[in-house]
Protein backbone atom coordinates (compact mmCIF):
# COMPACT_ATOMS: atom_id res chain seq x y z
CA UNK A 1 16.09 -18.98 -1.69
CA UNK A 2 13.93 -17.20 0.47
CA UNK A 3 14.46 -13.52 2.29
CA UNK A 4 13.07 -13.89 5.71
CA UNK A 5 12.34 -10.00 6.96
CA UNK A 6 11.70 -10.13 10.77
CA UNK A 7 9.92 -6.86 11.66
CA UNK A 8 8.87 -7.55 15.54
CA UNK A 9 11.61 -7.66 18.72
CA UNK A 10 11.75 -11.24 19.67
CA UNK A 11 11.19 -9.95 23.39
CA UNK A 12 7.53 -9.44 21.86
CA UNK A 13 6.44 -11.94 19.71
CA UNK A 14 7.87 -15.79 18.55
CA UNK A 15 8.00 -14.42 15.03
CA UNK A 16 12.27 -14.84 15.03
CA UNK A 17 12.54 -18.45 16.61
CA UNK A 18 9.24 -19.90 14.01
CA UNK A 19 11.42 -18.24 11.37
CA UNK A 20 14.74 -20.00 12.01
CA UNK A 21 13.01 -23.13 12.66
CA UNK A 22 11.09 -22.99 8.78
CA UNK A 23 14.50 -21.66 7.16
CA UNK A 24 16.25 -23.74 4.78
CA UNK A 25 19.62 -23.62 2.56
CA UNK A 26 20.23 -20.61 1.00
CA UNK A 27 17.69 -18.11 2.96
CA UNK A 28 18.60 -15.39 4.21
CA UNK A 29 17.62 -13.08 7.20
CA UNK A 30 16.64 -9.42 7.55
CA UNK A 31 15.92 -7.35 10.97
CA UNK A 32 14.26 -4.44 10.33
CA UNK A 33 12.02 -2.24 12.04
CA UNK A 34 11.27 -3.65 15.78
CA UNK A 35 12.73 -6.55 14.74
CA UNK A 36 16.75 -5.08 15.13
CA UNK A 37 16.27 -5.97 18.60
CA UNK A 38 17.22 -9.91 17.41
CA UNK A 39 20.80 -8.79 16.56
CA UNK A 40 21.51 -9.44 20.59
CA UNK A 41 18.86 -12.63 20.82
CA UNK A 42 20.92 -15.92 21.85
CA UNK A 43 18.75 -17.84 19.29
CA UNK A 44 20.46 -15.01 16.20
CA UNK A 45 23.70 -15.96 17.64
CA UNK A 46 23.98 -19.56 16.06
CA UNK A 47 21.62 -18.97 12.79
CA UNK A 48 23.96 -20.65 9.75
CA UNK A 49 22.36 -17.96 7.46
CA UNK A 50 23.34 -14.61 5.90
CA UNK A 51 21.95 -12.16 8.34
CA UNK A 52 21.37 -7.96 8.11
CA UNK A 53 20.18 -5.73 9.65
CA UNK A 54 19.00 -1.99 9.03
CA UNK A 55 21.89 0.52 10.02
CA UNK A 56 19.18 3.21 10.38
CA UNK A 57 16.34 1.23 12.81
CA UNK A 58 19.71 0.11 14.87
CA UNK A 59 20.56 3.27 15.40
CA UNK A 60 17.12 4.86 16.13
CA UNK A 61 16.46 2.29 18.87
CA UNK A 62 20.08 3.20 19.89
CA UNK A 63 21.52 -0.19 18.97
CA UNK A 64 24.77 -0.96 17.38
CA UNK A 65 25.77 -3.73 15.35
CA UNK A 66 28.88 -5.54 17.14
CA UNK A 67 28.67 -8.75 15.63
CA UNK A 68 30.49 -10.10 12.17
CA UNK A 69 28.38 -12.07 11.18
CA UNK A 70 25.56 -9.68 10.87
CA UNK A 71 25.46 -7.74 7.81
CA UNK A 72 24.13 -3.69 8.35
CA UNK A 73 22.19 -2.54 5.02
CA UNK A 74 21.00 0.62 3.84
CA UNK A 75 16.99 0.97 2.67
CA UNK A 76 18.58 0.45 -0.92
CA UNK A 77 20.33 -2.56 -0.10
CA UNK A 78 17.48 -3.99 1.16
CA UNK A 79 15.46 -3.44 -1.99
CA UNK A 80 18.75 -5.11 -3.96
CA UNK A 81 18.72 -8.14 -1.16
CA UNK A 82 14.93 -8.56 -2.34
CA UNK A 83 16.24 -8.76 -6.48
CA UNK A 84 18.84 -11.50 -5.43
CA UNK A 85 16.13 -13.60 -3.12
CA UNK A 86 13.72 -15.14 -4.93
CA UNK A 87 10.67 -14.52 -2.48
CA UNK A 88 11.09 -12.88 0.56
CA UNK A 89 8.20 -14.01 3.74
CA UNK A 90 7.51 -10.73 6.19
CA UNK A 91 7.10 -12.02 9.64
């Protein structure tokens, strides 16, 4: 079980769509930073893993988080997410 933290906007970089092509069973997902801008990427959309997100870099790049599926974290839930994972990859 693997925490996947995506950290650059998939309008920049490939980082999101090589990470849902290496993820397995039981990963999860995190958008942070730059990378928040993934919560409205078609490729997020279908992903069969848990996803979050940052509340706080969503709503400094004046984002919202309008989608079920996606999970929005505090800083301290993202240090708890990293406990229950048992490696997490930055991308």
């Amino acid at each position: 079980m693997i925490l996947h933290v995506i950290s650059k906007s998939p309008y920049e970089a490939s980082t999101l769509s090589q990470c849902l092509l290496s993820t397995t069973h039981g990963d999860g997902i995190l958008l942070m930073q730059d990378g928040v801008y993934g919560i409205n990427h078609q490729s997020i959309k279908n992903a069969p893993h848990p996803i979050y997100v940052i509340g706080d870099d969503l709503a400094a790049r004046g984002l919202e988080n309008n989608h079920a599926k996606i999970k929005s974290i505090t800083y301290d839930e993202f240090v708890e997410l990293c406990v229950q994972y048992e490696s997490s990859i930055s991308w």
